[in-house]
C-alpha atoms as a PDB file:
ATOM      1  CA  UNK A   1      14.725 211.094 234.679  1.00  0.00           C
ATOM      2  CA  UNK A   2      13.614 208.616 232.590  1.00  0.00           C
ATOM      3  CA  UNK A   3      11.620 208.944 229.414  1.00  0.00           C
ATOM      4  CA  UNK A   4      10.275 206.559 226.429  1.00  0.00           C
ATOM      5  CA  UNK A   5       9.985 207.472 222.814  1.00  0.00           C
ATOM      6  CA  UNK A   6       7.657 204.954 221.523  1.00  0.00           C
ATOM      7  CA  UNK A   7       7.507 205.079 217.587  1.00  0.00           C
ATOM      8  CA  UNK A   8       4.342 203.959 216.313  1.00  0.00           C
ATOM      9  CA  UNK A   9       5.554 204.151 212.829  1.00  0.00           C
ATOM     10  CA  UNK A  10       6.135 201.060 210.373  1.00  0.00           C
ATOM     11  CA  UNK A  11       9.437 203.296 209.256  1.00  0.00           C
ATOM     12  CA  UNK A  12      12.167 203.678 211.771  1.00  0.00           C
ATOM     13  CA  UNK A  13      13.634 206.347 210.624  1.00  0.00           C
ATOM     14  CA  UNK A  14      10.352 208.264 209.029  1.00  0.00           C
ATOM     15  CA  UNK A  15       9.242 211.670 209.999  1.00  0.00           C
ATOM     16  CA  UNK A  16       7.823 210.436 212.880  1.00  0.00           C
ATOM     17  CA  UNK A  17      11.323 209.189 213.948  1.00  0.00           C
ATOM     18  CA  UNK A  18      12.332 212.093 213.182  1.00  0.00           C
ATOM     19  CA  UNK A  19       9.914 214.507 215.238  1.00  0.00           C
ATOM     20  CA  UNK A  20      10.819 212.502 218.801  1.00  0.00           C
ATOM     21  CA  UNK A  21      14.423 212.857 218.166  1.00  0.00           C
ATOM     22  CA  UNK A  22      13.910 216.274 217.515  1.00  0.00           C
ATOM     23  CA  UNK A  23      11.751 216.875 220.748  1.00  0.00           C
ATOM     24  CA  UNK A  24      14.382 214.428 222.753  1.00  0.00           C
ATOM     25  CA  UNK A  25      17.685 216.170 221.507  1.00  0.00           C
ATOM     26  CA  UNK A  26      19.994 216.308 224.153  1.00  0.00           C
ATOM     27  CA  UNK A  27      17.431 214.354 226.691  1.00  0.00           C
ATOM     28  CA  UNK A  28      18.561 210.641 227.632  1.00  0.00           C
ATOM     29  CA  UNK A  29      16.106 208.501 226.504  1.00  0.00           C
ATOM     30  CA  UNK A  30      15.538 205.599 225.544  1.00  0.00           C
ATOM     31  CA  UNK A  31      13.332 204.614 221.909  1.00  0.00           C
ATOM     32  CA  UNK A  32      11.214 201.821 221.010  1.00  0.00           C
ATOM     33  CA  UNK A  33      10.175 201.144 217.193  1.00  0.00           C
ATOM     34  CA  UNK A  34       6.915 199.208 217.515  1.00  0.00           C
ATOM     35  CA  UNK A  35       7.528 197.251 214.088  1.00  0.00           C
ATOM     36  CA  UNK A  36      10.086 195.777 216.057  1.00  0.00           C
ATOM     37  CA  UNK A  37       8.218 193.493 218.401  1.00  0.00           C
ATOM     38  CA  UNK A  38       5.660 191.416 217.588  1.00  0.00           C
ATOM     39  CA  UNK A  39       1.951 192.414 219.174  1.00  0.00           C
ATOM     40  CA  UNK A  40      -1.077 190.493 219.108  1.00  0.00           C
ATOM     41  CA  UNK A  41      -4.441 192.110 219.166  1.00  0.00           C
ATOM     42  CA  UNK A  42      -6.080 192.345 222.004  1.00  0.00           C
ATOM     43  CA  UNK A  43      -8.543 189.293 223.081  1.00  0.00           C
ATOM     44  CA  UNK A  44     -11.107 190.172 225.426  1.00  0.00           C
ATOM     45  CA  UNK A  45     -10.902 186.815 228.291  1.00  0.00           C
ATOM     46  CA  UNK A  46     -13.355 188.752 230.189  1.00  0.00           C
ATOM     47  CA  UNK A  47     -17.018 186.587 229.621  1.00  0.00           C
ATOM     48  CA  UNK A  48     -14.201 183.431 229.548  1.00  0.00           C
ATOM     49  CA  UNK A  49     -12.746 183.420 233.619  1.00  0.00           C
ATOM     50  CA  UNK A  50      -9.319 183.177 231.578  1.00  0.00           C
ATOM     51  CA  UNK A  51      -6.687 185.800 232.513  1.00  0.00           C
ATOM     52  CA  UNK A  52      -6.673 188.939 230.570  1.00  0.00           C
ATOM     53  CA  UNK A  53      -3.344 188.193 229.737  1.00  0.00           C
ATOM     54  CA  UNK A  54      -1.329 186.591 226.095  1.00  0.00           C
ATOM     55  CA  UNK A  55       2.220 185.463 227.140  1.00  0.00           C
ATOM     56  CA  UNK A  56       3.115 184.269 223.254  1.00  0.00           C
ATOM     57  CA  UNK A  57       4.004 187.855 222.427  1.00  0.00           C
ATOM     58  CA  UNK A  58       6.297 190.643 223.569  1.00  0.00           C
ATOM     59  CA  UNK A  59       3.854 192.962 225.493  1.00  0.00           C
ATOM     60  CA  UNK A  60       4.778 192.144 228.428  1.00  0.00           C
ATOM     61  CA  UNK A  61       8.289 192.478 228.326  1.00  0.00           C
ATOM     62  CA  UNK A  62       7.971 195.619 226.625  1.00  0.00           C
ATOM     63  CA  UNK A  63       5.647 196.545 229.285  1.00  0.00           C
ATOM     64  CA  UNK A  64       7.741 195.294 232.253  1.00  0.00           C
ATOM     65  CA  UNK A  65      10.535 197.770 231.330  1.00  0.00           C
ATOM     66  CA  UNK A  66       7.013 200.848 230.488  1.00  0.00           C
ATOM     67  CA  UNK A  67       7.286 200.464 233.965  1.00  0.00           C
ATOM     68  CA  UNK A  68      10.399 201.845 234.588  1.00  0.00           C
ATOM     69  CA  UNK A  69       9.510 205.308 232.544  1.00  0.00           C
ATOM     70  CA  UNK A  70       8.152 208.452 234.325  1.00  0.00           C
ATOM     71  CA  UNK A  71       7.992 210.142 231.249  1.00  0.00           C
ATOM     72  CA  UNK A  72       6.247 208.391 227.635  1.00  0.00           C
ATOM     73  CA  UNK A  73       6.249 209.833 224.301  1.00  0.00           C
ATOM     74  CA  UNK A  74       3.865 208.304 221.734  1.00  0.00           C
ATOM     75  CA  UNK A  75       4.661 209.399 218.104  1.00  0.00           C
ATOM     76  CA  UNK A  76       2.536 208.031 215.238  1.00  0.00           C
ATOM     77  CA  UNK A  77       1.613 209.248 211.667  1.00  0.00           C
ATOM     78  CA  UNK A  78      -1.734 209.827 210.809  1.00  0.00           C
ATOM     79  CA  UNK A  79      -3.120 206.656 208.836  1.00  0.00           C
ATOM     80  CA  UNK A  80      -6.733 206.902 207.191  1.00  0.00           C
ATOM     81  CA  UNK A  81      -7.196 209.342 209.851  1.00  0.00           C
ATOM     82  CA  UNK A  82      -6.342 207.406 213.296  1.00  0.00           C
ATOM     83  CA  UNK A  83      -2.597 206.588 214.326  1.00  0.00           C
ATOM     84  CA  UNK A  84      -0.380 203.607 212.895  1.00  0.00           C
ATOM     85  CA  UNK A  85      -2.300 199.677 213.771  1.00  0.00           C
ATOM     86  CA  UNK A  86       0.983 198.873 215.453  1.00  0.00           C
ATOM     87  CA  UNK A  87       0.730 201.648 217.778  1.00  0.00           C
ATOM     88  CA  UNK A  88      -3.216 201.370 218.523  1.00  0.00           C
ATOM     89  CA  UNK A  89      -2.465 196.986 219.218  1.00  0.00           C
ATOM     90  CA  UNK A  90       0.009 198.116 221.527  1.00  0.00           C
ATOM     91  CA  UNK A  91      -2.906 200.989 223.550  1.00  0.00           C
ATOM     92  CA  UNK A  92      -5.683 197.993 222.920  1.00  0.00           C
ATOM     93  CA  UNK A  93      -3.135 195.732 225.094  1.00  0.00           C
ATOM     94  CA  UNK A  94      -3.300 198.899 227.875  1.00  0.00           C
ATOM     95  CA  UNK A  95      -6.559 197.351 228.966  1.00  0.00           C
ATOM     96  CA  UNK A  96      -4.464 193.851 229.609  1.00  0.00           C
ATOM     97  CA  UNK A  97      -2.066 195.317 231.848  1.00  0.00           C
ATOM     98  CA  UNK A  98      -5.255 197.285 233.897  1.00  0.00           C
ATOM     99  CA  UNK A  99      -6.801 194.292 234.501  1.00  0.00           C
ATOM    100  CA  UNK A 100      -3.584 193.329 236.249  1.00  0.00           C
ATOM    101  CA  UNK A 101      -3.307 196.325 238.168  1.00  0.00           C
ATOM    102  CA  UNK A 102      -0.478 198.004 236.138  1.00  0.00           C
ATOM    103  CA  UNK A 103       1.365 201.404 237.539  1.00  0.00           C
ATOM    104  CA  UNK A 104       0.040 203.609 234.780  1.00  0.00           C
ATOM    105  CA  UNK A 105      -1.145 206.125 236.880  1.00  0.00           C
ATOM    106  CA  UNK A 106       0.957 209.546 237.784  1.00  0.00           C
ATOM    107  CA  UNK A 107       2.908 208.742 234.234  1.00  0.00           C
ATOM    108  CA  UNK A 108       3.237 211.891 232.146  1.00  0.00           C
ATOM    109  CA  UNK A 109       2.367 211.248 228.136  1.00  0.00           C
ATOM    110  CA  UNK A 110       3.001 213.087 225.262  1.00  0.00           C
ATOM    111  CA  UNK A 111       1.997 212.651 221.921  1.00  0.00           C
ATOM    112  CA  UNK A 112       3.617 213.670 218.593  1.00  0.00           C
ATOM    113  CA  UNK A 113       1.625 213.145 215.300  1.00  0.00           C
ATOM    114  CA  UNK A 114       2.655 213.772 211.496  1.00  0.00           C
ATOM    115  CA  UNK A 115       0.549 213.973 208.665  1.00  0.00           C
ATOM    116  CA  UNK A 116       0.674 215.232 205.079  1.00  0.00           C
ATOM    117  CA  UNK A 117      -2.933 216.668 204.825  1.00  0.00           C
ATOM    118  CA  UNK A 118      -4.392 218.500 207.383  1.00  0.00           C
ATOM    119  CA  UNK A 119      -3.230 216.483 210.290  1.00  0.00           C
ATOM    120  CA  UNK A 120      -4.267 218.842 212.653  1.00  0.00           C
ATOM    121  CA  UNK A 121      -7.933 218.386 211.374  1.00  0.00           C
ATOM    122  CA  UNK A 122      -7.679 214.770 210.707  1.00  0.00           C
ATOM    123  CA  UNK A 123      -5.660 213.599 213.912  1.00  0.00           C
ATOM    124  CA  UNK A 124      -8.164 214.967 216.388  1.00  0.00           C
ATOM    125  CA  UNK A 125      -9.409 211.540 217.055  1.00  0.00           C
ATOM    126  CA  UNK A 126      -5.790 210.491 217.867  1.00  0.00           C
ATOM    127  CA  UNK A 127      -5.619 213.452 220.079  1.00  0.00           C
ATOM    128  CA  UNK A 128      -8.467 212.027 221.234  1.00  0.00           C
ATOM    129  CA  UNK A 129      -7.829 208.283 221.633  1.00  0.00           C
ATOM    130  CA  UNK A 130      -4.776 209.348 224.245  1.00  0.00           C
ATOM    131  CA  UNK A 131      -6.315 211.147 225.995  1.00  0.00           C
ATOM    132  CA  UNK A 132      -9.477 209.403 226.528  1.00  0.00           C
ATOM    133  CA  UNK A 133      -6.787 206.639 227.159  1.00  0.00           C
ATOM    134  CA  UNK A 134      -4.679 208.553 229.677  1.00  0.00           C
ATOM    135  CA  UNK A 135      -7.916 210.029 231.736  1.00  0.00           C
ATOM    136  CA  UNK A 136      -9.111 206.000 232.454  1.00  0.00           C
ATOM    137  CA  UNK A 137      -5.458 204.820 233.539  1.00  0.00           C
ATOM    138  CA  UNK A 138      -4.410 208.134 235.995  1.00  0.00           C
ATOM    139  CA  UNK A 139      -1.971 208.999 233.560  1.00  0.00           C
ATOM    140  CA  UNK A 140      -1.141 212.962 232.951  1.00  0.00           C
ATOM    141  CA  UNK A 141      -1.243 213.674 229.373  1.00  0.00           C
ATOM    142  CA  UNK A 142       1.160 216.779 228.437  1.00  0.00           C
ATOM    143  CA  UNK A 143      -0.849 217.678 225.286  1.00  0.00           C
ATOM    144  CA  UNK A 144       0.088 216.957 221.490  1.00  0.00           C
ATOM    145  CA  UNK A 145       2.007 218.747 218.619  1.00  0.00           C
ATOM    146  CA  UNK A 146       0.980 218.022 214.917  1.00  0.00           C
ATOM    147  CA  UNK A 147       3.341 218.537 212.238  1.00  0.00           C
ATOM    148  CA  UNK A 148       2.742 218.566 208.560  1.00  0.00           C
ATOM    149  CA  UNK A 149       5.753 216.380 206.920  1.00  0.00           C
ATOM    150  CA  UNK A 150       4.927 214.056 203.505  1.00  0.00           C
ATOM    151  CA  UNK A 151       8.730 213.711 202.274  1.00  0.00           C
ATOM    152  CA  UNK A 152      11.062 211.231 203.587  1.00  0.00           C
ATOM    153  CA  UNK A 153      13.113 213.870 205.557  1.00  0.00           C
ATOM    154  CA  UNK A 154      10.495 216.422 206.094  1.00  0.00           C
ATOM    155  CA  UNK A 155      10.470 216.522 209.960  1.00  0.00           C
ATOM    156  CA  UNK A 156      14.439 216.706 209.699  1.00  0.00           C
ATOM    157  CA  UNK A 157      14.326 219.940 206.952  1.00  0.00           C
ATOM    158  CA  UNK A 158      12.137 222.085 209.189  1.00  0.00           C
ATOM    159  CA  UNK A 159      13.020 225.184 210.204  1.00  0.00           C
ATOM    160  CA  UNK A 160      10.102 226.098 212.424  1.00  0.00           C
ATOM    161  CA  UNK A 161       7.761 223.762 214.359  1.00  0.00           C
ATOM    162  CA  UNK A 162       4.320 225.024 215.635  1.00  0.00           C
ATOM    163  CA  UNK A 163       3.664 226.493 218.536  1.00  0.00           C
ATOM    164  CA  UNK A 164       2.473 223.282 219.890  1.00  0.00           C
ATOM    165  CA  UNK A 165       5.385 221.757 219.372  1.00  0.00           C
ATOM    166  CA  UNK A 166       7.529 224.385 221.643  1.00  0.00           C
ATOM    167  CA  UNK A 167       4.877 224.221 224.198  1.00  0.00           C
ATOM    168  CA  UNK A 168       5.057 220.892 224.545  1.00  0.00           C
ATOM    169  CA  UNK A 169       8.994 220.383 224.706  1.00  0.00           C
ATOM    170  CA  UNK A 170       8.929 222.698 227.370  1.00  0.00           C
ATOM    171  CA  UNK A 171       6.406 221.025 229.701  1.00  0.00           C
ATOM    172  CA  UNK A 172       8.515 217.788 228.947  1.00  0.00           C
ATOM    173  CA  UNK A 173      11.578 219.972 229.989  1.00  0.00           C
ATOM    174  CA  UNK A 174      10.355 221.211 233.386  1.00  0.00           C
ATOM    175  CA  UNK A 175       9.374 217.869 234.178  1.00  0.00           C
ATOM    176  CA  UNK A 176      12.653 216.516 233.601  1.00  0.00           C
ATOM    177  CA  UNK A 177      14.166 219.497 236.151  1.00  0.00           C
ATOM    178  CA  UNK A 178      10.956 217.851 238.573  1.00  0.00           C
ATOM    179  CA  UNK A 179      12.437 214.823 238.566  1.00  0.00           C
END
């Protein structure tokens, strides 16, 4: 059993924080804060005969151990409607890793998005991004929960969570009892 909460928030201990501990309560796991490594953007080497490949950066360690993880959860919050720029750097760098034949495929993802108005109107093309994302690179994407949170402890206050959220937490759980 091993899963990856990877938060593609700037705050480490925002709502969106706040959502994957929820969903990973009780589940060993292990966390990355993106705002915690430094990511270039991607450079496309392919018209060049260079490797698709920057070495001056940590995306390949952190990639190196996303190899290790059967189970990934991406949380970002929505930002001017598409998820966090540290979170999409790290997906653009995806297409690095491909090119090197990476083990993406058979990986189960899960994504967890907060926003403050209408997120579940305004992250559809996050929803979308992911899985669009997962479909190229063989990957099995679980499905998404959106959450409405503004306030710095939001996620944490809840009471309820949608439907989506429970839905997804228990595909996530009878995976775990797969494995």
């Amino acid at each position: 059993m091993t899963v990856l909460f990877i938060n593609g928030s700037p705050r480490k201990t925002g709502n969106t924080a706040a959502l994957g501990e929820r969903l990973l309560h009780q589940v060993p796991h292990t966390t990355w804060h993106l705002t915690d490594y430094a990511l270039h953007f991607e450079h496309d080497q392919r018209e060049t005969g260079r490797p698709q490949q920057d070495l001056t950066d940590d995306y390949e360690q952190l990639m190196t151990q996303f190899a290790t993880f059967d189970d990934i959860v991406l949380g970002t919050p929505v930002y001017w409607y598409g998820m966090t720029g540290q979170l999409k750097v790290f997906m653009d760098r995806w297409f690095d890793s491909y090119t090197h034949d990476f083990p993406f495929a058979g990986k189960r993802l899960y994504l967890l998005v907060v926003g403050a108005d209408q997120p579940q109107i305004k992250a559809t093309g996050i929803m979308q991004a992911v899985q669009y994302s997962c479909d190229w690179l063989h990957m099995h994407f679980q499905g998404a929960t959106v959450v409405t949170a503004d306030g710095p402890d939001d996620v944490r206050q809840l009471t309820t969570l949608p439907a989506s959220y429970a839905a997804l937490a228990a595909k996530l759980q009878a995976a775990l009892r797969l494995t």
